[in-house]
Protein backbone atom coordinates (compact mmCIF):
# COMPACT_ATOMS: atom_id res chain seq x y z
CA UNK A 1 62.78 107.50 -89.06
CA UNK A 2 60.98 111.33 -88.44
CA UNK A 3 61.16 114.40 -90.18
CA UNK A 4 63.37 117.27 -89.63
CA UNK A 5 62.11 120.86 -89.62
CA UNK A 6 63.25 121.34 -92.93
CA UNK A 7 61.69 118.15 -93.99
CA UNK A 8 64.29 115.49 -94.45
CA UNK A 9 64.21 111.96 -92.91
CA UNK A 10 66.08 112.35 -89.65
CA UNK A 11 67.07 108.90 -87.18
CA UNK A 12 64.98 108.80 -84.54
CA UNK A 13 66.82 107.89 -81.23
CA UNK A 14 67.76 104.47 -80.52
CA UNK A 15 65.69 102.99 -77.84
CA UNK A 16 69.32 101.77 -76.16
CA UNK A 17 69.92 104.99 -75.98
CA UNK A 18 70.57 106.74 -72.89
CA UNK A 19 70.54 110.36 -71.90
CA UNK A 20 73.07 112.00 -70.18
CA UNK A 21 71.15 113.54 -67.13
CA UNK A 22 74.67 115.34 -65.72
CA UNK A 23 74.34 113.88 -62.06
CA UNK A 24 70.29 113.94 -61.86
CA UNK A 25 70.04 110.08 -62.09
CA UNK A 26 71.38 107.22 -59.31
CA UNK A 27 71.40 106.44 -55.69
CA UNK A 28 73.39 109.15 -54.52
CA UNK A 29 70.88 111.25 -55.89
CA UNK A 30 68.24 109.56 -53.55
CA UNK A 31 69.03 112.19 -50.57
CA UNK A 32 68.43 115.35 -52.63
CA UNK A 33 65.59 114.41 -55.07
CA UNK A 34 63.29 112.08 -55.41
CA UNK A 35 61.74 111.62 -58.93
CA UNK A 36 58.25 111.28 -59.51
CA UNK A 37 57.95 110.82 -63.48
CA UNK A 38 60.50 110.43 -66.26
CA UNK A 39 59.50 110.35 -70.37
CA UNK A 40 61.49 107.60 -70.44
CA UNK A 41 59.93 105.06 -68.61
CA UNK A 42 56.80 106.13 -68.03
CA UNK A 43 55.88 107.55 -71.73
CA UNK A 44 58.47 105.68 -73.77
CA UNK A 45 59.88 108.98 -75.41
CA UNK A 46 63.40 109.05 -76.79
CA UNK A 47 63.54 111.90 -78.63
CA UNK A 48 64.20 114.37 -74.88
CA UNK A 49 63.93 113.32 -71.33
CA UNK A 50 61.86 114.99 -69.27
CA UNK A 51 61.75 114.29 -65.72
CA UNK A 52 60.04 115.97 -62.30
CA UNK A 53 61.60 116.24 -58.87
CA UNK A 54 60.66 116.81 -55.26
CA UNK A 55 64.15 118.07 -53.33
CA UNK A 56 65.43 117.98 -50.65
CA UNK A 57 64.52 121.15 -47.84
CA UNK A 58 68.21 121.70 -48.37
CA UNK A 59 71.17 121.44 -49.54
CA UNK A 60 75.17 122.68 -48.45
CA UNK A 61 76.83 121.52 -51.68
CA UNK A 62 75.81 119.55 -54.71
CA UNK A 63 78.24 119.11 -57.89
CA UNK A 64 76.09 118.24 -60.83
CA UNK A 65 79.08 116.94 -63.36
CA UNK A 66 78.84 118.40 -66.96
CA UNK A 67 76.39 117.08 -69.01
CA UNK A 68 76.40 116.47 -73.09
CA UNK A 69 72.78 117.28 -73.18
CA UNK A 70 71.21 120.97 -72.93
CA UNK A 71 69.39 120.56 -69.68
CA UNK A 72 66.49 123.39 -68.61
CA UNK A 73 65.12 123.16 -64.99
CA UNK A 74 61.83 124.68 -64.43
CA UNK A 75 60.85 125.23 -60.25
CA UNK A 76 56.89 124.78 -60.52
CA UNK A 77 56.89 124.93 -56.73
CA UNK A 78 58.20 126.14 -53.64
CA UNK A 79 60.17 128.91 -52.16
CA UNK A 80 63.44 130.08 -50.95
CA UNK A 81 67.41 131.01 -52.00
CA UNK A 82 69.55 128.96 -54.39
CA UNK A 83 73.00 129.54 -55.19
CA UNK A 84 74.46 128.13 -58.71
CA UNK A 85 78.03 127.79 -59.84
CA UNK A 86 79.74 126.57 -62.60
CA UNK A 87 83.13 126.72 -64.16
CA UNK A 88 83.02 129.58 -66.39
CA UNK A 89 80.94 132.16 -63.93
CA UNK A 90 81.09 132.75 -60.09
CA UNK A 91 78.34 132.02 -57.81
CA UNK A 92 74.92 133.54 -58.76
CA UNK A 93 71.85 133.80 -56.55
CA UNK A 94 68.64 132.11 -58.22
CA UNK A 95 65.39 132.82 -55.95
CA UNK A 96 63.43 129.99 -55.42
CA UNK A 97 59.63 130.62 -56.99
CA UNK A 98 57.36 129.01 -59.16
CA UNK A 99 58.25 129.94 -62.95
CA UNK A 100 62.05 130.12 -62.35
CA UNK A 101 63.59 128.73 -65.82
CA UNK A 102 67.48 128.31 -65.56
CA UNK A 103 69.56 126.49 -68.40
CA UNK A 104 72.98 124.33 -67.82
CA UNK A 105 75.69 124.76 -70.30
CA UNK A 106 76.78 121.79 -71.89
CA UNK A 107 79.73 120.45 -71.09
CA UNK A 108 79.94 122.71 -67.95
CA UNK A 109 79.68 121.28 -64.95
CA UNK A 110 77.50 123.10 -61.82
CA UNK A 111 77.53 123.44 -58.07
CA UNK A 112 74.10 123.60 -56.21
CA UNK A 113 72.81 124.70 -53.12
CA UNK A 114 69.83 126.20 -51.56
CA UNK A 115 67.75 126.28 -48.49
CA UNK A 116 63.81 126.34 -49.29
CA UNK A 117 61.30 127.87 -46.94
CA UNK A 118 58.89 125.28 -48.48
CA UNK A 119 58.90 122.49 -50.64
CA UNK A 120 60.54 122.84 -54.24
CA UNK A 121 59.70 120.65 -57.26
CA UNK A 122 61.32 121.02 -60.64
CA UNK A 123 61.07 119.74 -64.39
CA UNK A 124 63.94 119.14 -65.73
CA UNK A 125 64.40 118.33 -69.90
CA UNK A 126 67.10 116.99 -71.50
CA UNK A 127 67.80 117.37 -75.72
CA UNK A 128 70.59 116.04 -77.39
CA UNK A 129 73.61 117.99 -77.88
CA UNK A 130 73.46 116.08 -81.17
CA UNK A 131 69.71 117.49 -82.18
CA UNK A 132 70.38 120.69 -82.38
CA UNK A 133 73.61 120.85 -84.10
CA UNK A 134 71.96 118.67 -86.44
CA UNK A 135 69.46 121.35 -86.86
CA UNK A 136 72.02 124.13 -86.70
CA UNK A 137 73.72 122.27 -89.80
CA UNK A 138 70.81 121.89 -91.75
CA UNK A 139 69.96 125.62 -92.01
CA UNK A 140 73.66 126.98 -91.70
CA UNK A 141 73.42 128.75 -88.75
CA UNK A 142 76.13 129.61 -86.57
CA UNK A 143 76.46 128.30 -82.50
CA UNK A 144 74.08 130.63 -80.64
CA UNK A 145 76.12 131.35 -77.07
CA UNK A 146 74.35 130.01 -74.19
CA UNK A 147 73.01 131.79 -71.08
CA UNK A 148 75.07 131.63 -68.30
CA UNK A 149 73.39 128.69 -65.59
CA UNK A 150 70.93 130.58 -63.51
CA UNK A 151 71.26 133.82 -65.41
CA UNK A 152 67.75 134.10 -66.33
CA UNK A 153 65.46 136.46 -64.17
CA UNK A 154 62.50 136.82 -66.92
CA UNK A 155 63.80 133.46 -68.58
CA UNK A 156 61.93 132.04 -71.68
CA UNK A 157 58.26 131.96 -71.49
CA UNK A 158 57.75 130.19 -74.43
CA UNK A 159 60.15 126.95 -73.14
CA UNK A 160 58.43 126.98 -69.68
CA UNK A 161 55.06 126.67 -71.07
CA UNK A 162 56.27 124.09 -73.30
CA UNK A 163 58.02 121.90 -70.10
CA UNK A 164 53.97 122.21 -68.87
CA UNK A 165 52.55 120.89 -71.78
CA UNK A 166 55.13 118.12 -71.71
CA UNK A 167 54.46 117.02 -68.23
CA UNK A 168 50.39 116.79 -69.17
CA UNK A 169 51.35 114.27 -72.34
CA UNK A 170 53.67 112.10 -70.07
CA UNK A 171 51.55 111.58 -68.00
CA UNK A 172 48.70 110.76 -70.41
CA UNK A 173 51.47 108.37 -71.93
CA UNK A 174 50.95 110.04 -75.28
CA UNK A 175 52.10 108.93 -78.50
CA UNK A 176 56.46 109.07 -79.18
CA UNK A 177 55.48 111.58 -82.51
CA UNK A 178 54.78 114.04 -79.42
CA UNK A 179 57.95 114.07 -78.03
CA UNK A 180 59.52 114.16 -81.55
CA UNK A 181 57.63 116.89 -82.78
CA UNK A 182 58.65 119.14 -79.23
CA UNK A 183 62.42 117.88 -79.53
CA UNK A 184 62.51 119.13 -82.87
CA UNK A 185 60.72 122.47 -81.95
CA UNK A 186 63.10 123.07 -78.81
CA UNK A 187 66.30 122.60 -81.19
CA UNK A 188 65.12 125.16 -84.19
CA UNK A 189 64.35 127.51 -81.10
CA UNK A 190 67.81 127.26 -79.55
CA UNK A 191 69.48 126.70 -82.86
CA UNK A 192 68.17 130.61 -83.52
CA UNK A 193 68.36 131.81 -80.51
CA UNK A 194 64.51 132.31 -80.18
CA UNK A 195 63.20 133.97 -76.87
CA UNK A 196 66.29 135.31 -75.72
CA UNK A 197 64.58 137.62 -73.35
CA UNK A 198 67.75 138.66 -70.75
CA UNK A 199 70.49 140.12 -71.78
CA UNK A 200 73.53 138.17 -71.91
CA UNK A 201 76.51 139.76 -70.11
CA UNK A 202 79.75 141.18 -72.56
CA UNK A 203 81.15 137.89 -74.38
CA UNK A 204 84.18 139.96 -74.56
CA UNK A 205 85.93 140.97 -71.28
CA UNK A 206 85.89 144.84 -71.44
CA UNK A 207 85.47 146.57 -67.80
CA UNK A 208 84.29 149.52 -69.08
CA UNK A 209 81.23 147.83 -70.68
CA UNK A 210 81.28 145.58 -67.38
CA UNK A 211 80.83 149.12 -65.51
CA UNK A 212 78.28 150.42 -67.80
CA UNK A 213 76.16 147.21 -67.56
CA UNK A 214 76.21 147.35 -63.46
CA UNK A 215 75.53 151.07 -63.75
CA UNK A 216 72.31 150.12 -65.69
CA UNK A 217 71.53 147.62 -63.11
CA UNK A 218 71.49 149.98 -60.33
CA UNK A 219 69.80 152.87 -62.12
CA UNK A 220 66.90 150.17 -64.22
CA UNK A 221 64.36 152.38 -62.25
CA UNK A 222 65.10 156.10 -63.71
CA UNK A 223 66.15 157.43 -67.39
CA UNK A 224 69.94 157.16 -68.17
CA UNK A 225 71.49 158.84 -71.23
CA UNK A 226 74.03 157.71 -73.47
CA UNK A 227 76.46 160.75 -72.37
CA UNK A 228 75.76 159.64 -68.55
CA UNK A 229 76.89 156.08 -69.30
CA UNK A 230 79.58 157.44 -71.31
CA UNK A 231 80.72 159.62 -68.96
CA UNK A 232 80.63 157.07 -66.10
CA UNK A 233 83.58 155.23 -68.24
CA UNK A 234 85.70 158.18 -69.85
CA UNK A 235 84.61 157.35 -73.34
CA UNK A 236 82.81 159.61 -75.98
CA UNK A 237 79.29 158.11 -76.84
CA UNK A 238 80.00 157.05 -80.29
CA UNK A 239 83.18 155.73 -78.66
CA UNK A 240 80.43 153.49 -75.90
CA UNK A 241 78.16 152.77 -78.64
CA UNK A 242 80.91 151.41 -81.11
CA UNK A 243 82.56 148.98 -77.56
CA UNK A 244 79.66 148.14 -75.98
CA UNK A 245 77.54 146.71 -79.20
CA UNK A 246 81.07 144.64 -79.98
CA UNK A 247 80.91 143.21 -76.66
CA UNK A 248 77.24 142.52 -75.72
CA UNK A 249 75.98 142.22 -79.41
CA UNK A 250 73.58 145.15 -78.52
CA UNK A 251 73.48 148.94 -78.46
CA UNK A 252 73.37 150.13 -74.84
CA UNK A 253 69.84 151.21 -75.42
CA UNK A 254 68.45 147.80 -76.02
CA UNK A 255 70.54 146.27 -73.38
CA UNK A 256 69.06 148.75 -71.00
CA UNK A 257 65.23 147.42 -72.38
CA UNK A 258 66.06 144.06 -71.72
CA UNK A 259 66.62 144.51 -68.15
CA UNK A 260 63.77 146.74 -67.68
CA UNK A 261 61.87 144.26 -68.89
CA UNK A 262 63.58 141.77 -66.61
CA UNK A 263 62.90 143.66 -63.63
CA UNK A 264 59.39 144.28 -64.59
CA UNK A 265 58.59 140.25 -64.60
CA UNK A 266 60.49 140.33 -61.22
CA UNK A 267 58.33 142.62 -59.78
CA UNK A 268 55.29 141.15 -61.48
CA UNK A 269 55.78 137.93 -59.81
CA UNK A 270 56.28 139.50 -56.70
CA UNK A 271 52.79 141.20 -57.41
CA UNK A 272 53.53 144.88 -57.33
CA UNK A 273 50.53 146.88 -58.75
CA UNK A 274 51.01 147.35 -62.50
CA UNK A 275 52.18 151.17 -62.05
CA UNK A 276 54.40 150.66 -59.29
CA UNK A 277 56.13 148.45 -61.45
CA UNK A 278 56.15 150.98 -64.30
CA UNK A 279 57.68 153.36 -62.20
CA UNK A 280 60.34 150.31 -60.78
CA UNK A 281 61.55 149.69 -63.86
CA UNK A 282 62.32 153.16 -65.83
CA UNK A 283 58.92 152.79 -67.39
CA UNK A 284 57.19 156.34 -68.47
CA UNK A 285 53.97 154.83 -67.77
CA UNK A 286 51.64 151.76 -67.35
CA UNK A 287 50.75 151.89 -70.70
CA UNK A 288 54.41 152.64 -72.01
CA UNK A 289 55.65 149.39 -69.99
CA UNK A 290 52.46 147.21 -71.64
CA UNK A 291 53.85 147.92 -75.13
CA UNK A 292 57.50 147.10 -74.22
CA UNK A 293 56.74 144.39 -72.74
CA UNK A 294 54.63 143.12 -75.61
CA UNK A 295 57.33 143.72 -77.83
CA UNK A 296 59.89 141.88 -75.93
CA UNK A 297 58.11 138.60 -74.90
CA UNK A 298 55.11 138.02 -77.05
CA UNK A 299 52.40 139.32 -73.96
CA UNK A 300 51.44 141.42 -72.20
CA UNK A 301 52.03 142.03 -68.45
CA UNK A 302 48.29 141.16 -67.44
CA UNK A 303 49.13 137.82 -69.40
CA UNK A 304 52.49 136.97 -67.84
CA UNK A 305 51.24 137.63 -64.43
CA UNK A 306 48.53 134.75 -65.05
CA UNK A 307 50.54 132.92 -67.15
């Protein structure tokens, strides 16, 4: 038995128990990945699976069936274009780069495929379903929709640092309690939808909002008004406001943040002086894209560029 966050006893996974890797475990996987450490045999952890991959240079098609675990992939190396599908959204282009966090849907099953320019190795974790609607139940809090797979350009800082760490105790075959203590810390996050740094495209199909959101996409780099947005879709702006918040959950201002913010960690990675990705991302100034950024994801963009 282990604690729960809220302090009750809580069954610790069987040691029969298996996890449900959604494709990422066999011989057919043999030609795509080769695995060079799993939690579960080399650690003796139960509570998630965490495993690490070397791929394949490339790949034309490769159906990863749905999986009743959460499952975040972290690329740590390599470089390239990926391509992910699944049932509920088209295909979506993924850049291959070190620090690229993408997220299956449960229960969703995903098409892969990609051609790297060099070698790509991935982490890949695992929680129970189970764990975090336990977790969910214990604090009454209502299902938190997922991202959609791939859709992650900044992605969630505080889960890829956490894959890292995880990796380093594996390896040092550290005590179960370890793994317990992250699983436990990973559900209350997604439970509450903690870092949710990108967006999430309209829940409700409305193609106004739809045309508002790619407008913002196109235009992340120079200052948009409510009235221009509005006007781009024939509605008054109290009339956008009042649509687009019931679709996307957010105002149109904060939506428009959120990708700013996205496009600044894009262009961070890519190593764009700081200003030039001030300027490339609607920002007023250096200094005005610092505090933003701050706000959003817990740093600053001198710390996420050497994170």
């Amino acid at each position: 038995m282990r604690r729960g966050p809220g302090g009750d006893r809580c069954p610790s996974p069987s040691r029969d128990q298996r996890f449900d890797t959604g494709g990422y475990e066999g011989p057919e996987m043999s030609s795509y990945a080769t695995r060079t450490l799993s939690s579960w045999d080399d650690a003796g952890w139960r509570a998630l699976l965490l495993q690490r991959f070397t791929h394949a240079e490339a790949v034309e098609l490769l159906t990863l069936p749905a999986s009743a675990s959460h499952h975040f992939w972290l690329i740590t190396s390599g470089t390239g274009s990926m391509s992910v599908r699944s049932t509920t959204h088209g295909w979506q282009h993924v850049p291959i780069r070190a620090g690229r966090l993408g997220r299956a849907t449960p229960g969703v099953p995903t098409d892969v495929r990609y051609t790297s320019e060099s070698p790509m190795s991935t982490l890949q974790v695992h929680l129970p379903v189970a764990t975090v609607d336990r977790v969910r139940a214990q604090f009454d809090l209502a299902p938190v929709a997922p991202e959609p797979v791939g859709e992650e350009p900044l992605g969630d800082e505080l889960i890829a640092s956490l894959m890292r760490s995880l990796v380093k105790a594996a390896e040092q075959k550290a005590d179960p309690l370890y793994a317990d203590s992250a699983a436990e810390f990973l559900a209350v996050h997604l439970a509450t939808g903690g870092g949710r740094l990108t967006p999430r495209l309209p829940e409700r199909e409305d193609p106004r909002v739809r045309k508002v959101v790619a407008m913002m996409r196109e235009n992340v780099h120079r200052r948009l008004t409510l009235a221009e947005l509005a006007g781009e879709v024939h509605l008054s702006p109290y009339h956008l406001l009042r649509v687009f918040k019931q679709a996307t959950g957010r105002t149109p201002g904060r939506y428009l943040t959120r990708l700013r913010i996205a496009e600044a960690a894009r262009l961070l990675d890519a190593g764009k002086p700081l200003g030039e990705v001030a300027a490339l991302s609607g920002f007023s100034s250096p200094e005005h894209l610092s505090t933003a950024f701050l706000r959003e994801t817990g740093m600053r963009p001198s710390q996420y560029r050497s994170r």
